[in-house]
N, C-alpha and C. Protein backbone atom coordinates (compact mmCIF):
# COMPACT_ATOMS: atom_id res chain seq x y z
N UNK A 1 93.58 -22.82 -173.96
CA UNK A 1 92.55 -22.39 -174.88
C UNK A 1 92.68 -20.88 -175.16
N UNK A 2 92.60 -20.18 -174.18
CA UNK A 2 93.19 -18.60 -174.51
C UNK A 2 94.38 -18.09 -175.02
N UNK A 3 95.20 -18.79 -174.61
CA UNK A 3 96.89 -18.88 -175.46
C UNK A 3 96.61 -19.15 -176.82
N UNK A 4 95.80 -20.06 -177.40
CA UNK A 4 95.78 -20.59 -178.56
C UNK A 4 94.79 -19.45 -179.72
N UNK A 5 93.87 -18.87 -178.82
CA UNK A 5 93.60 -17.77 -179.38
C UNK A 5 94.27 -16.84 -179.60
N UNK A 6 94.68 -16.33 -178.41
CA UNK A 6 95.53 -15.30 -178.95
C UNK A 6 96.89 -15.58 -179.68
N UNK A 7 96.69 -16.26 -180.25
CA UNK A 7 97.95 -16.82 -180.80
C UNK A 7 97.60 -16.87 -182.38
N UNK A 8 96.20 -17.52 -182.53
CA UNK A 8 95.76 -17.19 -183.87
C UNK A 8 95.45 -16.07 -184.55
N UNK A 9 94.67 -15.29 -183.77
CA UNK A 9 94.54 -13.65 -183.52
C UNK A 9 96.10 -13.05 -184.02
N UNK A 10 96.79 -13.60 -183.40
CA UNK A 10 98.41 -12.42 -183.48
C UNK A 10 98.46 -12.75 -184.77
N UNK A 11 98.58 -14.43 -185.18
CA UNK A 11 98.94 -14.71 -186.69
C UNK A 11 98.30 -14.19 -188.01
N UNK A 12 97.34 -14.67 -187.69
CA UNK A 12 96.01 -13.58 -188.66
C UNK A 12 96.32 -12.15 -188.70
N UNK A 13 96.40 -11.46 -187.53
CA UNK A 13 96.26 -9.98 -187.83
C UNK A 13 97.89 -9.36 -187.98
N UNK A 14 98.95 -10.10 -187.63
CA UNK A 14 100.05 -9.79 -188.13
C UNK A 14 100.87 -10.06 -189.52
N UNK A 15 100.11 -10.77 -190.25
CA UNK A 15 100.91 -11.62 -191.62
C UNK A 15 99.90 -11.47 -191.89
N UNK A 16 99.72 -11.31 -193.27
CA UNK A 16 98.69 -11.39 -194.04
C UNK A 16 98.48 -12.81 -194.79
N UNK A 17 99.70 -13.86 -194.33
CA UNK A 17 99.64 -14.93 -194.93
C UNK A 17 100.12 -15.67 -193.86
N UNK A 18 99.82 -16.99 -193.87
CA UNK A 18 100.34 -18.47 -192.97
C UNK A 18 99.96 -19.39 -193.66
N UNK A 19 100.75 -20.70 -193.10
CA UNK A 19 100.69 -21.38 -193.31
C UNK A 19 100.03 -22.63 -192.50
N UNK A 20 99.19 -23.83 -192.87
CA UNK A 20 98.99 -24.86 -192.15
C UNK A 20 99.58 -26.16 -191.84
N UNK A 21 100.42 -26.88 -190.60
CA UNK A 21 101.31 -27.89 -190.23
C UNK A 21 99.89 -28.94 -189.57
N UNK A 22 99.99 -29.78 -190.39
CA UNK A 22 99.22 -31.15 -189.23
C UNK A 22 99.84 -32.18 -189.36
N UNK A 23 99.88 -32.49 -188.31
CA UNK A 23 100.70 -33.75 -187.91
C UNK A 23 99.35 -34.30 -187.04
N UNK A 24 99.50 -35.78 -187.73
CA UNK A 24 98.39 -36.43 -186.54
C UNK A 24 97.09 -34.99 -186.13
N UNK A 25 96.99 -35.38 -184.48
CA UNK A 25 96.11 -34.33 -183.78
C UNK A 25 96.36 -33.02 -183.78
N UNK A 26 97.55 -32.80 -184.07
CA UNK A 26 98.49 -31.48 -184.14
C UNK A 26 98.02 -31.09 -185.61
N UNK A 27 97.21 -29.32 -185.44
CA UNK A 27 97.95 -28.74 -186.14
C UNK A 27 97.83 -27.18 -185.61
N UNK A 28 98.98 -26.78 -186.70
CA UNK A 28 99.50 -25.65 -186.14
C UNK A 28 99.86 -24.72 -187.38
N UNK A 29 99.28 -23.58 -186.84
CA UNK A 29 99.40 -22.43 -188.15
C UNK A 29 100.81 -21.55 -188.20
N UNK A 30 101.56 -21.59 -188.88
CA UNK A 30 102.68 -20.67 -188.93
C UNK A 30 102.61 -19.67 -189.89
N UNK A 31 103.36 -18.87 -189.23
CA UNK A 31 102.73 -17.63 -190.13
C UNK A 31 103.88 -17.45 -191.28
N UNK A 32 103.55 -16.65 -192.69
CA UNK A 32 104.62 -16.60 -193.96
C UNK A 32 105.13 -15.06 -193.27
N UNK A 33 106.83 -15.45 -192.85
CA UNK A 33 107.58 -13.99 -191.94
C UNK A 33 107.46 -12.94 -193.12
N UNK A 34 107.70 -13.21 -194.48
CA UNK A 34 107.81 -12.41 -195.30
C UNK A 34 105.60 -11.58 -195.52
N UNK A 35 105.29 -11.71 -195.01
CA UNK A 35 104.07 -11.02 -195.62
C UNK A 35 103.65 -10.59 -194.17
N UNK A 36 104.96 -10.06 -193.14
CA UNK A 36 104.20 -9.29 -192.32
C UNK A 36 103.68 -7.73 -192.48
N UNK A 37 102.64 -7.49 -191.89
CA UNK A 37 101.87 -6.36 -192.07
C UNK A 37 101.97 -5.50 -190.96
N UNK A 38 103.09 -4.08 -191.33
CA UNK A 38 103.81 -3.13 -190.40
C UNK A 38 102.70 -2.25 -189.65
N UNK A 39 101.76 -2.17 -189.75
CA UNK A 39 100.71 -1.18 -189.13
C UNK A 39 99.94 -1.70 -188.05
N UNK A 40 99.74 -3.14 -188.76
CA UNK A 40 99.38 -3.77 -186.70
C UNK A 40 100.81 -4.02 -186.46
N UNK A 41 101.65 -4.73 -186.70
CA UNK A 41 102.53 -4.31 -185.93
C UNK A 41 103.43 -3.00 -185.11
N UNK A 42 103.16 -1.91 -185.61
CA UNK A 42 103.57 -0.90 -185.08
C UNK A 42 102.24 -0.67 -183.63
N UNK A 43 100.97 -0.75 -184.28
CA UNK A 43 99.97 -0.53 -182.97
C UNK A 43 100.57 -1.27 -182.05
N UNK A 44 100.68 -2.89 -182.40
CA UNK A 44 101.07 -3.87 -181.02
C UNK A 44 101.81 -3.17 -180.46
N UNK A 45 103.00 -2.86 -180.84
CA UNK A 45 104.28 -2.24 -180.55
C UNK A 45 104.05 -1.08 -179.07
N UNK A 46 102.94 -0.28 -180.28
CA UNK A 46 102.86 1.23 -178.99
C UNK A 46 101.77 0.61 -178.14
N UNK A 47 100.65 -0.14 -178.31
CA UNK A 47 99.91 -0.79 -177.06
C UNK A 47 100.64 -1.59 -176.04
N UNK A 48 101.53 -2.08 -176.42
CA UNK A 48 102.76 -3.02 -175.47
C UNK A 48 103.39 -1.89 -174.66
N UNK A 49 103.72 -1.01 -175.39
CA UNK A 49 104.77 0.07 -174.70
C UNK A 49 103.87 0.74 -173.51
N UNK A 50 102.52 0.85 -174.27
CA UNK A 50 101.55 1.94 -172.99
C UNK A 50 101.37 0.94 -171.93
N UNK A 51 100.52 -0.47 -172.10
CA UNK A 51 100.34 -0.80 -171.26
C UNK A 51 101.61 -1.29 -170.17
N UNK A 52 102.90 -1.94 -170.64
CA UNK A 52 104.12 -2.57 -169.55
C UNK A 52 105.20 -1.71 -169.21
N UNK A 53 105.23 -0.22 -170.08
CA UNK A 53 106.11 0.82 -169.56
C UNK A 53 105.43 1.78 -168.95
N UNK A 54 104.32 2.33 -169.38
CA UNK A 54 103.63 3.46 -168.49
C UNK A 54 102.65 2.97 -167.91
N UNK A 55 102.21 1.84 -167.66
CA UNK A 55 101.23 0.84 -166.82
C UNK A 55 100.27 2.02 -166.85
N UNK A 56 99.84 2.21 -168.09
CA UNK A 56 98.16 2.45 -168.58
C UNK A 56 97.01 1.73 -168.42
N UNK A 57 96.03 1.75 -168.37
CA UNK A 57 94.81 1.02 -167.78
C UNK A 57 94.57 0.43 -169.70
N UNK A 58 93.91 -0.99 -169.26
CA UNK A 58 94.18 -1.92 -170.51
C UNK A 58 92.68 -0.92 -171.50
N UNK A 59 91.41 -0.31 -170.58
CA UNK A 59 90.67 -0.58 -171.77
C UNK A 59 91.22 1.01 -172.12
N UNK A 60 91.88 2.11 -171.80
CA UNK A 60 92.43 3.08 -172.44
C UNK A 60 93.45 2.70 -173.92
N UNK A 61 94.07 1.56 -173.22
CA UNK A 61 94.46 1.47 -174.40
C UNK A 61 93.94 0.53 -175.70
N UNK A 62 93.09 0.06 -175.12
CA UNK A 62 92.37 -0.19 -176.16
C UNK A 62 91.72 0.78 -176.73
N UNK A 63 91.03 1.68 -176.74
CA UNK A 63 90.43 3.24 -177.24
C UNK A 63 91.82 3.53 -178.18
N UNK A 64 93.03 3.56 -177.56
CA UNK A 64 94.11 4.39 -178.22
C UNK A 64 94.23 3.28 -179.33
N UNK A 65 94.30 1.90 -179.49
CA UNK A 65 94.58 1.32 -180.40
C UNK A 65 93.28 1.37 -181.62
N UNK A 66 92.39 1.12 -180.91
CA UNK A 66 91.26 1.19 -181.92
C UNK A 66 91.37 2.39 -182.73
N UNK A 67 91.59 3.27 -182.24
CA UNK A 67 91.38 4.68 -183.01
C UNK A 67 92.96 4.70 -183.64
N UNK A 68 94.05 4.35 -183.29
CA UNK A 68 94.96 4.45 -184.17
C UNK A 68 94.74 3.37 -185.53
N UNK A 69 94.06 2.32 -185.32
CA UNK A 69 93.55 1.25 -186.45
C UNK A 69 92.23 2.19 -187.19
N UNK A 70 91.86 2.62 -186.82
CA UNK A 70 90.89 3.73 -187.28
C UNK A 70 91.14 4.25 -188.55
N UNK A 71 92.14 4.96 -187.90
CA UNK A 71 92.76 6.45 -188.47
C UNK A 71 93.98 5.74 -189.95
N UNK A 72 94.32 4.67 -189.69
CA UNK A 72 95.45 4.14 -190.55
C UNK A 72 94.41 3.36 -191.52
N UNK A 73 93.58 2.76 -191.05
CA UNK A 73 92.34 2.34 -192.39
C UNK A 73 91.56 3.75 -193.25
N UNK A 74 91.21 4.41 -192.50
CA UNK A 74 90.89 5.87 -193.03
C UNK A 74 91.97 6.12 -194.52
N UNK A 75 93.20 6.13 -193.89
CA UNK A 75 94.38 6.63 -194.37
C UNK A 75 94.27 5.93 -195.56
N UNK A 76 94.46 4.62 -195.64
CA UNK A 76 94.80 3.70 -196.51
C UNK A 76 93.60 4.06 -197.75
N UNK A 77 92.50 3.47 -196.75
CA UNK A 77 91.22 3.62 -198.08
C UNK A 77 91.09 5.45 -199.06
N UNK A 78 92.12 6.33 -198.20
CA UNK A 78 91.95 7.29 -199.37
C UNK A 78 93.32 7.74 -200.37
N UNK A 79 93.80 6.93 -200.01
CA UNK A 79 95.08 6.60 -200.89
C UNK A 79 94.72 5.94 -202.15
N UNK A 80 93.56 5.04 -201.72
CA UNK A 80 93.14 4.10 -203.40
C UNK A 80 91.95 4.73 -203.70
């Protein structure tokens, strides 16, 4: 059940698009590779790096991610 969240979570907030597979009881969201979205992926990237290379404490880096998602929505909305 938590795998499957975070699994939808990654898809959603990494692609801006997916797709839906059902089979029978099965279904399963795949994500469209072409409409990935580089800015959560770059956060994942440096939150992965803080927390399994410099074994940072998880809710620090959560602060560091939030505020880098912050600062890149900031960014964006004064661009348009």
């Amino acid at each position: 059940m938590i795998a499957n969240l975070g699994l939808y979570f990654a898809v959603h907030t990494l692609f801006a698009r997916s797709r839906a597979i059902t089979t029978g009881p099965l279904n399963l969201q795949l994500p469209d590779l072409s409409s990935i979205r580089p800015i959560p992926v770059a956060i994942a990237v440096i939150a992965a790096a803080l927390i399994f290379k410099l074994k940072w404490p998880v809710m620090r880096v959560l602060g560091i991610s939030a505020a880098l998602g912050l600062a890149a929505g900031l960014a964006q909305a004064a661009l348009h």
